[in-house]
PDB file of N, CA and C in Angstrom:
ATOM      1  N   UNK A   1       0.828  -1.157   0.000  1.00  0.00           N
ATOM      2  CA  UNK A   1       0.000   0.000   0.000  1.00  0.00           C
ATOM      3  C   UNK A   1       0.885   1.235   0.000  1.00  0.00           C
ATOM      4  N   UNK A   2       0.702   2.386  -0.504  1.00  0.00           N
ATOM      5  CA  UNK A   2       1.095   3.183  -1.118  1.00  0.00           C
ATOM      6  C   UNK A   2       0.919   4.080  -0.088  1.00  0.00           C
ATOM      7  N   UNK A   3       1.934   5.500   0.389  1.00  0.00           N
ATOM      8  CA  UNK A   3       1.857   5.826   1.765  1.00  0.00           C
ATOM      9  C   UNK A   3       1.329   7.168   0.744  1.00  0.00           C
ATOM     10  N   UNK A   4       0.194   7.763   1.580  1.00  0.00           N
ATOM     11  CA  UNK A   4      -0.933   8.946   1.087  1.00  0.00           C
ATOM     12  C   UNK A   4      -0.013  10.086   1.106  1.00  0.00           C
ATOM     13  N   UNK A   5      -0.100  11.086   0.885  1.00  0.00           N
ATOM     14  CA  UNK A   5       0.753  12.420   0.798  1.00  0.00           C
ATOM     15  C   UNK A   5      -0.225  13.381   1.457  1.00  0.00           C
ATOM     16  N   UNK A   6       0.210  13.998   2.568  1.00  0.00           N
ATOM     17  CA  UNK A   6      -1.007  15.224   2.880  1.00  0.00           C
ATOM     18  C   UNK A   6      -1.033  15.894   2.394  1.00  0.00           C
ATOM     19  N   UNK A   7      -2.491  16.260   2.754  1.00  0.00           N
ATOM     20  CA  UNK A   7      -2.865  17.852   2.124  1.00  0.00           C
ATOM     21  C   UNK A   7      -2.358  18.767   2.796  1.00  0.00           C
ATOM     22  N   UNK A   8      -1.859  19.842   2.143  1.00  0.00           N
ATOM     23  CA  UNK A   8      -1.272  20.967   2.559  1.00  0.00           C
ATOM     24  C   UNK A   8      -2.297  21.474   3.419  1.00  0.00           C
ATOM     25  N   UNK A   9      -1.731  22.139   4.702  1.00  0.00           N
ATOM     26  CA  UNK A   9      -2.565  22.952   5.655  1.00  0.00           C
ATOM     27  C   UNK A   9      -2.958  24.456   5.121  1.00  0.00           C
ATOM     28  N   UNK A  10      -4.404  24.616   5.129  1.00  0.00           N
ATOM     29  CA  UNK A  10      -5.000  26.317   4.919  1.00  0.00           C
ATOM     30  C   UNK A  10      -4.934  26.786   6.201  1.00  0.00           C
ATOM     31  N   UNK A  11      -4.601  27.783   6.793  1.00  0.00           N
ATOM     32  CA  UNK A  11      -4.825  28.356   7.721  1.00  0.00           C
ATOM     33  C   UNK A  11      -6.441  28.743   7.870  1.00  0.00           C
ATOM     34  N   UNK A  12      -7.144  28.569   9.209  1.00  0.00           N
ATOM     35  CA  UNK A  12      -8.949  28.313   9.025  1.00  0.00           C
ATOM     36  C   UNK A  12      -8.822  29.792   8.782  1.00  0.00           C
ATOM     37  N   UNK A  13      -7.963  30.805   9.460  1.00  0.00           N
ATOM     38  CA  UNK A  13      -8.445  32.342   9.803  1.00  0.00           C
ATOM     39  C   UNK A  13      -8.502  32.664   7.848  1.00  0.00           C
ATOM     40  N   UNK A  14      -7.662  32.136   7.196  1.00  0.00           N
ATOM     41  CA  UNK A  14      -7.453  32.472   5.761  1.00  0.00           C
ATOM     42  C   UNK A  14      -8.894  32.090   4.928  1.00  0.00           C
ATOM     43  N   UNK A  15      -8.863  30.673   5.271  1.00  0.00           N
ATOM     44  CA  UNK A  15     -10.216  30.064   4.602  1.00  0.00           C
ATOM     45  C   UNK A  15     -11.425  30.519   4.602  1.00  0.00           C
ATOM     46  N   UNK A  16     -11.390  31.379   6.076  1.00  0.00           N
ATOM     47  CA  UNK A  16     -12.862  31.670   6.919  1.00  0.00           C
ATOM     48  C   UNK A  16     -13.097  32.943   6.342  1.00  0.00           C
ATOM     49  N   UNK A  17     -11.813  33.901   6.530  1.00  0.00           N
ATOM     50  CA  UNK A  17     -12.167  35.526   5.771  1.00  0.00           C
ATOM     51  C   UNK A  17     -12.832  35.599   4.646  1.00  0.00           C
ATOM     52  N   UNK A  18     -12.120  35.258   3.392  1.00  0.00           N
ATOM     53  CA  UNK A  18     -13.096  35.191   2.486  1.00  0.00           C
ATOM     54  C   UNK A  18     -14.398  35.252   1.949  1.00  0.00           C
ATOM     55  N   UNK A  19     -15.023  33.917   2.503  1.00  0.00           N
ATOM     56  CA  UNK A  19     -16.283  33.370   2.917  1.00  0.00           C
ATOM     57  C   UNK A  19     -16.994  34.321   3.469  1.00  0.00           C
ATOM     58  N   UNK A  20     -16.658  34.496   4.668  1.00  0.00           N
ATOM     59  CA  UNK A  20     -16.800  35.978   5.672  1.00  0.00           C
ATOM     60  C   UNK A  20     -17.547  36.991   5.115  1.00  0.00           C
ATOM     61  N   UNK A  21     -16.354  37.138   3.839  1.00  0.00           N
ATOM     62  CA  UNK A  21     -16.956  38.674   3.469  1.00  0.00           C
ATOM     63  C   UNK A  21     -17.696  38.833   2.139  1.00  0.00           C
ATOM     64  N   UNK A  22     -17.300  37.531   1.642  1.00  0.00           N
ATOM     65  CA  UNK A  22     -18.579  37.404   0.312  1.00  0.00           C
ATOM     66  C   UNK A  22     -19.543  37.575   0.719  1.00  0.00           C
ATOM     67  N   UNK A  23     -20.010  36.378   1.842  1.00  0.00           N
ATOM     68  CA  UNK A  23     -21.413  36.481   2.615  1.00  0.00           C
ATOM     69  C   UNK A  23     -21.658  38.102   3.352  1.00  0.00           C
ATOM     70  N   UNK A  24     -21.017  38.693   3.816  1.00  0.00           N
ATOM     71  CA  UNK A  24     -21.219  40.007   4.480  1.00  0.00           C
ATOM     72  C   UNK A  24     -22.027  41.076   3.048  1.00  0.00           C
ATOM     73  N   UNK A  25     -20.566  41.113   1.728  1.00  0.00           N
ATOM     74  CA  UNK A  25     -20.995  41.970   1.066  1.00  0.00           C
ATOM     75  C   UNK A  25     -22.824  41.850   0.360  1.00  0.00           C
ATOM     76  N   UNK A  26     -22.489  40.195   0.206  1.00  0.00           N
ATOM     77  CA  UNK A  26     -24.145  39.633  -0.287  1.00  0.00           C
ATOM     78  C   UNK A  26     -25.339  40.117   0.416  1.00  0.00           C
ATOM     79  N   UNK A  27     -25.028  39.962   1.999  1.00  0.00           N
ATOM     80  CA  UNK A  27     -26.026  40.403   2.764  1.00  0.00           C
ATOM     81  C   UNK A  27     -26.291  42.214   2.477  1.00  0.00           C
ATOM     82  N   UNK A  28     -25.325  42.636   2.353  1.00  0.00           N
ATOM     83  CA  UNK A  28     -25.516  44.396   2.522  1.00  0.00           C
ATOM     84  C   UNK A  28     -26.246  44.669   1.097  1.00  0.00           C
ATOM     85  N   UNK A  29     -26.208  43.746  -0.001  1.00  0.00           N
ATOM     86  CA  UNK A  29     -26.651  44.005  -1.107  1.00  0.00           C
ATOM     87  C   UNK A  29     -27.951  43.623  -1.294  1.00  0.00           C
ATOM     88  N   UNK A  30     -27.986  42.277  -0.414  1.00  0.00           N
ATOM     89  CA  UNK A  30     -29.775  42.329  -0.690  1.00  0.00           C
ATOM     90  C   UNK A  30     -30.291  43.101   0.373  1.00  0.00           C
ATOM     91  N   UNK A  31     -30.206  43.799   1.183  1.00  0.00           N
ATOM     92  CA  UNK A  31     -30.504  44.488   1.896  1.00  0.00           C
ATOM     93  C   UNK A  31     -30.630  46.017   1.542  1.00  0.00           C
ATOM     94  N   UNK A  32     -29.699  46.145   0.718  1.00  0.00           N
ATOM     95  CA  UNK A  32     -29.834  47.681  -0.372  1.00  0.00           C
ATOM     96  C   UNK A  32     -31.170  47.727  -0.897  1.00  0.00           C
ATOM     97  N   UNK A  33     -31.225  46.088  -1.529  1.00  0.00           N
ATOM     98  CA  UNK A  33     -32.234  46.022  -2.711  1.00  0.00           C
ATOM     99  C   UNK A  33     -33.403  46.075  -2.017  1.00  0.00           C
ATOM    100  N   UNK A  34     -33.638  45.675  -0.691  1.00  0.00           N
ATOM    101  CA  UNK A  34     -35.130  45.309  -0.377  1.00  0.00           C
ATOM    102  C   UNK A  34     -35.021  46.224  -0.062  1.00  0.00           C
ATOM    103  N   UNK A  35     -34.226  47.430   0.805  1.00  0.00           N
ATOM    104  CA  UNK A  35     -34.760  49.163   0.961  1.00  0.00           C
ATOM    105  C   UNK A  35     -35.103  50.207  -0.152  1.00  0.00           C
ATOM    106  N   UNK A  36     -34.246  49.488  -1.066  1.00  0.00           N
ATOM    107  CA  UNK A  36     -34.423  50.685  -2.788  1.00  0.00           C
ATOM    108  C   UNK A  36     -36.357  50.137  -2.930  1.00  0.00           C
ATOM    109  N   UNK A  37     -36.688  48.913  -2.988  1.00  0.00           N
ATOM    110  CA  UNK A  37     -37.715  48.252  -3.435  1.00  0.00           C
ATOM    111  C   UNK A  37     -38.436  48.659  -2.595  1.00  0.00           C
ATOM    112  N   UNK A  38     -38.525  49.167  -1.540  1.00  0.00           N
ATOM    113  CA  UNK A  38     -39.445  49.323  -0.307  1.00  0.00           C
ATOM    114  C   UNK A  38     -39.696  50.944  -0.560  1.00  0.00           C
ATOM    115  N   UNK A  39     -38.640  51.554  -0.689  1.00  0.00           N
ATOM    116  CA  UNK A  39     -38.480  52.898  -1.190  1.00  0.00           C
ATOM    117  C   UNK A  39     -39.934  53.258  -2.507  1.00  0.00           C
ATOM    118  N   UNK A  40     -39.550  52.668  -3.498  1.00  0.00           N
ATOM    119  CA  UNK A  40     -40.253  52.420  -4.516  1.00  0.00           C
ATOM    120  C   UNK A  40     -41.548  52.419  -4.247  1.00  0.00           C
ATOM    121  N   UNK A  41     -41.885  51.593  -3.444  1.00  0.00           N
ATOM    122  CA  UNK A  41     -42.980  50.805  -3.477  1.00  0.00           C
ATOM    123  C   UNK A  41     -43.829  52.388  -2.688  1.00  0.00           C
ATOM    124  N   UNK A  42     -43.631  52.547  -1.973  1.00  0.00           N
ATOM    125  CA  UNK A  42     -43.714  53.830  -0.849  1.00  0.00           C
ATOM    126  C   UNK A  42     -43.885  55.189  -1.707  1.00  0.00           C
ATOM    127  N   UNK A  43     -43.131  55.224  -2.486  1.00  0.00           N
ATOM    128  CA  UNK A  43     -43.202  56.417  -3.548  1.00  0.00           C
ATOM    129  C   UNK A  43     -44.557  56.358  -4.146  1.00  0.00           C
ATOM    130  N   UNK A  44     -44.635  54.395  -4.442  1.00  0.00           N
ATOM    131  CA  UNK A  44     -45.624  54.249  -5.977  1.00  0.00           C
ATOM    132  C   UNK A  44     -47.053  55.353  -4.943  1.00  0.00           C
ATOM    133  N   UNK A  45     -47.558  54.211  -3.860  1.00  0.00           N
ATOM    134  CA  UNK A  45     -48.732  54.627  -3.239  1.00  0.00           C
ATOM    135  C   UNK A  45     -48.604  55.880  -2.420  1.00  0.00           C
ATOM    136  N   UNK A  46     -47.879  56.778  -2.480  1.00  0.00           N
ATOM    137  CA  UNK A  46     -47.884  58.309  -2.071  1.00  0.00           C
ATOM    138  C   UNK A  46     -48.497  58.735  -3.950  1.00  0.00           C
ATOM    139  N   UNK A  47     -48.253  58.690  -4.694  1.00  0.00           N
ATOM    140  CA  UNK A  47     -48.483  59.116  -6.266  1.00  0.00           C
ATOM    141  C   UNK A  47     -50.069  58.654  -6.277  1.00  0.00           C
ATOM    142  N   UNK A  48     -50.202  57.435  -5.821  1.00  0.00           N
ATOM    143  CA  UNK A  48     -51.004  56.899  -5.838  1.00  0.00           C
ATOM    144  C   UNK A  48     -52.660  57.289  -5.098  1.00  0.00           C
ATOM    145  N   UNK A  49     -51.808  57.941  -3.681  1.00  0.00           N
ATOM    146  CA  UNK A  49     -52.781  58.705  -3.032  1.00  0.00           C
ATOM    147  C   UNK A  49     -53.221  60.248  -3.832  1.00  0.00           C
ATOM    148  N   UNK A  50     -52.129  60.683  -4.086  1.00  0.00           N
ATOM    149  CA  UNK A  50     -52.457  62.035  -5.061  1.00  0.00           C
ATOM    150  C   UNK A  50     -53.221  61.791  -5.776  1.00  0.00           C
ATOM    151  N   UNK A  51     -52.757  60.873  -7.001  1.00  0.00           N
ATOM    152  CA  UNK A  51     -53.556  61.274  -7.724  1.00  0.00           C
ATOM    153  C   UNK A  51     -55.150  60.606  -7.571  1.00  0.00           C
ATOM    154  N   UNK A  52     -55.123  60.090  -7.275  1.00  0.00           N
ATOM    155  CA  UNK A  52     -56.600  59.638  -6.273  1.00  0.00           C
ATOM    156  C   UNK A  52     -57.138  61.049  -5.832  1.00  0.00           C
ATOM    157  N   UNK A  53     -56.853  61.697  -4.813  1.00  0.00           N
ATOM    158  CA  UNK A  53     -57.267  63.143  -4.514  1.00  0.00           C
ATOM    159  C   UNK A  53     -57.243  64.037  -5.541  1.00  0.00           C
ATOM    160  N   UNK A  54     -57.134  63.994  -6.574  1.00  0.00           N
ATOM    161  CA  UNK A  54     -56.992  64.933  -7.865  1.00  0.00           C
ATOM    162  C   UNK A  54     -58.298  64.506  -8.104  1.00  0.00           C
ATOM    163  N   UNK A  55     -58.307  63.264  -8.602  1.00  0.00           N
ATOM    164  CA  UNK A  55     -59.516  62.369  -9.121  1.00  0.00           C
ATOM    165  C   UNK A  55     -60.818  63.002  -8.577  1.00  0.00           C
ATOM    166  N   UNK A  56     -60.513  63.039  -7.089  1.00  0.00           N
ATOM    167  CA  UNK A  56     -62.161  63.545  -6.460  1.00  0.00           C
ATOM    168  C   UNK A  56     -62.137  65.067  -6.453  1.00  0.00           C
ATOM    169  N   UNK A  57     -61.580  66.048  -6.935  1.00  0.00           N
ATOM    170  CA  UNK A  57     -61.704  67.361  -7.053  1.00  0.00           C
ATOM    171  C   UNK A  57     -62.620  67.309  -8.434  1.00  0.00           C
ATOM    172  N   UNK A  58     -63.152  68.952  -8.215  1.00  0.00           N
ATOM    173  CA  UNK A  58     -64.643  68.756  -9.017  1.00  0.00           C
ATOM    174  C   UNK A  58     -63.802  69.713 -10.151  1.00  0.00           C
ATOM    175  N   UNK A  59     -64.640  69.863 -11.563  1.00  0.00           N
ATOM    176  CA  UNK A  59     -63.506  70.506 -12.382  1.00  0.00           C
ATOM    177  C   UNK A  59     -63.311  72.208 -12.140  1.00  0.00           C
ATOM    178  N   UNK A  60     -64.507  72.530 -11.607  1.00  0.00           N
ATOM    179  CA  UNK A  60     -63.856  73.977 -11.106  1.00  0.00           C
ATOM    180  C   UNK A  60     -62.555  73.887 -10.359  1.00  0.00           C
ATOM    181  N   UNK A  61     -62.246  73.138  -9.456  1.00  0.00           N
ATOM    182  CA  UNK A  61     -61.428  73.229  -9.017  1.00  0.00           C
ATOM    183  C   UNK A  61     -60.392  72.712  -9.324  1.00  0.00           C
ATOM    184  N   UNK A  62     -59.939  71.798  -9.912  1.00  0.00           N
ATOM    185  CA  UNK A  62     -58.708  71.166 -10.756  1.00  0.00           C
ATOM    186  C   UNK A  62     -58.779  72.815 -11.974  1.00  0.00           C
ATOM    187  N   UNK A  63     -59.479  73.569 -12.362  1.00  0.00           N
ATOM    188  CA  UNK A  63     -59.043  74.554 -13.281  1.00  0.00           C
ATOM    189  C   UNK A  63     -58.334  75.494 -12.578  1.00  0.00           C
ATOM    190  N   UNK A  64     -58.886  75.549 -11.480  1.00  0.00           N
ATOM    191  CA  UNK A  64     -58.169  76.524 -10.535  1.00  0.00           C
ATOM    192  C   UNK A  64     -56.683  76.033  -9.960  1.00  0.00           C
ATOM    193  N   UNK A  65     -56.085  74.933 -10.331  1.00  0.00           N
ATOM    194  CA  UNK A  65     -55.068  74.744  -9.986  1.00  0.00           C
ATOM    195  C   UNK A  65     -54.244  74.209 -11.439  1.00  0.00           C
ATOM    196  N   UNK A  66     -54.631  74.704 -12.838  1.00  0.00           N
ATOM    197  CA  UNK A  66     -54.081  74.519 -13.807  1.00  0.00           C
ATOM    198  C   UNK A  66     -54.462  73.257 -14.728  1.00  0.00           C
ATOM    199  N   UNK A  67     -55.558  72.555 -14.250  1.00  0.00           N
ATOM    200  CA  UNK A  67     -55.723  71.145 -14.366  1.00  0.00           C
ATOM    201  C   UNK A  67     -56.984  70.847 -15.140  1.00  0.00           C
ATOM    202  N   UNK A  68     -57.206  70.106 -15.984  1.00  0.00           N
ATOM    203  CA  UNK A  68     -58.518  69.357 -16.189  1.00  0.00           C
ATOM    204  C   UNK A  68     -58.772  67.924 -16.188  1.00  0.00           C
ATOM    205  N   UNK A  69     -59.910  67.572 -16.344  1.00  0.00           N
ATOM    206  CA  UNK A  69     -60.054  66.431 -16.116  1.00  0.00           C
ATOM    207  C   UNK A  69     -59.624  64.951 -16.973  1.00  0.00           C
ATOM    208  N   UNK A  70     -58.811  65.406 -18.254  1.00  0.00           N
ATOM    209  CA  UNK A  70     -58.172  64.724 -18.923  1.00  0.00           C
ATOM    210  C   UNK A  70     -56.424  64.482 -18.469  1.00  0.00           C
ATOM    211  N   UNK A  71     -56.384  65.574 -17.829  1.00  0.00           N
ATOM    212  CA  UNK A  71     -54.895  65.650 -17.150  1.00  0.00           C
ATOM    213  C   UNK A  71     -54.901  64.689 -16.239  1.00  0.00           C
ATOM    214  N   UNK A  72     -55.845  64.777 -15.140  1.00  0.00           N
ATOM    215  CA  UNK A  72     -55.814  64.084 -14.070  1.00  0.00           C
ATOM    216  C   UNK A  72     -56.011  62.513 -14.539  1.00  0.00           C
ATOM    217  N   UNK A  73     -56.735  61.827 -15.742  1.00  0.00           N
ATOM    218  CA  UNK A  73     -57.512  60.718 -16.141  1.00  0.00           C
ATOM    219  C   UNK A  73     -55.519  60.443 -16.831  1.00  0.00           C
ATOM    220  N   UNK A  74     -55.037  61.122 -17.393  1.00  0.00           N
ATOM    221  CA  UNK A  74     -53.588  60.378 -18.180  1.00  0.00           C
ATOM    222  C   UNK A  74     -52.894  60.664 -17.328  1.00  0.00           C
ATOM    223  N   UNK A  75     -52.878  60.753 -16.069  1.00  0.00           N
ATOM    224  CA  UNK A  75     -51.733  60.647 -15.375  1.00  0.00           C
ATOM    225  C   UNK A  75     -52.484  59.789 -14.722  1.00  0.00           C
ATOM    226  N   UNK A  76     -53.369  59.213 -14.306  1.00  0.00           N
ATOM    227  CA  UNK A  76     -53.762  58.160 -13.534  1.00  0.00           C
ATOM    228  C   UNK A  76     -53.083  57.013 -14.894  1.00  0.00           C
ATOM    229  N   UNK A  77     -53.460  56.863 -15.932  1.00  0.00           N
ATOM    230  CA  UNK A  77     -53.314  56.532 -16.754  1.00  0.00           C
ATOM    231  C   UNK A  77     -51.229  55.701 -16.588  1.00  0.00           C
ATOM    232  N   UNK A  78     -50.896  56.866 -16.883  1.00  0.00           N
ATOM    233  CA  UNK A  78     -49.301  56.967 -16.954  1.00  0.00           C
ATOM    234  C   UNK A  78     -48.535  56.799 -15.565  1.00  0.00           C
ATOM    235  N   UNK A  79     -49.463  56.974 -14.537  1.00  0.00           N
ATOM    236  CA  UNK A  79     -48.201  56.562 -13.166  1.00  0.00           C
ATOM    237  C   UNK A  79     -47.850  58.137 -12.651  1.00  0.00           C
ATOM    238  N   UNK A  80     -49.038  59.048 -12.981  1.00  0.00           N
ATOM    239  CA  UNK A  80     -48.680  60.565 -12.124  1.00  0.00           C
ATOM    240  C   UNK A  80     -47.672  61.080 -13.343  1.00  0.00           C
ATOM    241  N   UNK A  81     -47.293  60.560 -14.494  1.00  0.00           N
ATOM    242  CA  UNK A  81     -46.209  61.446 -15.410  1.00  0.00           C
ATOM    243  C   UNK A  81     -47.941  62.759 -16.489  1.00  0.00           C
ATOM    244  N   UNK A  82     -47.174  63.704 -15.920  1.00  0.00           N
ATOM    245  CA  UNK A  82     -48.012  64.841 -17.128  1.00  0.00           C
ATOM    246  C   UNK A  82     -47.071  64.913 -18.143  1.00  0.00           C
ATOM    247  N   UNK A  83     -48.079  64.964 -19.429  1.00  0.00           N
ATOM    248  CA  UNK A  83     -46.953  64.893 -20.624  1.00  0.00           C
ATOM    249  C   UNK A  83     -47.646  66.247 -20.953  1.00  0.00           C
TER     250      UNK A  83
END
């Protein structure tokens, strides 16, 4: 029988860093993402509440603030963008 040759020793502190910090940077990144996405999401239904409250203004009053009722209907339309 044939005498085995060892495996060279890794130091664990060497092996472990690495690992360490892939997993660290991974974590800080999905963690970016679910605050950017949460962000988002928070933006959508603030737009969402507006223009909802636009919606229930009567058209005298959307004229009085520059607006008619086709403005308010394509930006519900478009996501709050006035073109």
């Amino acid at each position: 029988m044939r005498a085995r040759t060892p495996l060279p020793a890794i130091p664990l502190a060497e092996a472990v860093v690495p690992v360490g910090a892939w997993i660290a940077e991974a974590t800080a990144g999905l963690v970016a993402a679910v605050i950017h996405g949460g962000e988002a999401v928070a933006r959508w239904a603030e737009r969402r509440r507006e223009l909802t409250a636009l919606d229930r203004l009567d058209d005298h009053l959307l004229r009085d603030i520059g607006l008619d009722r086709g403005d308010v209907e394509m930006m519900m339309r478009h996501g709050g963008r006035r073109f």
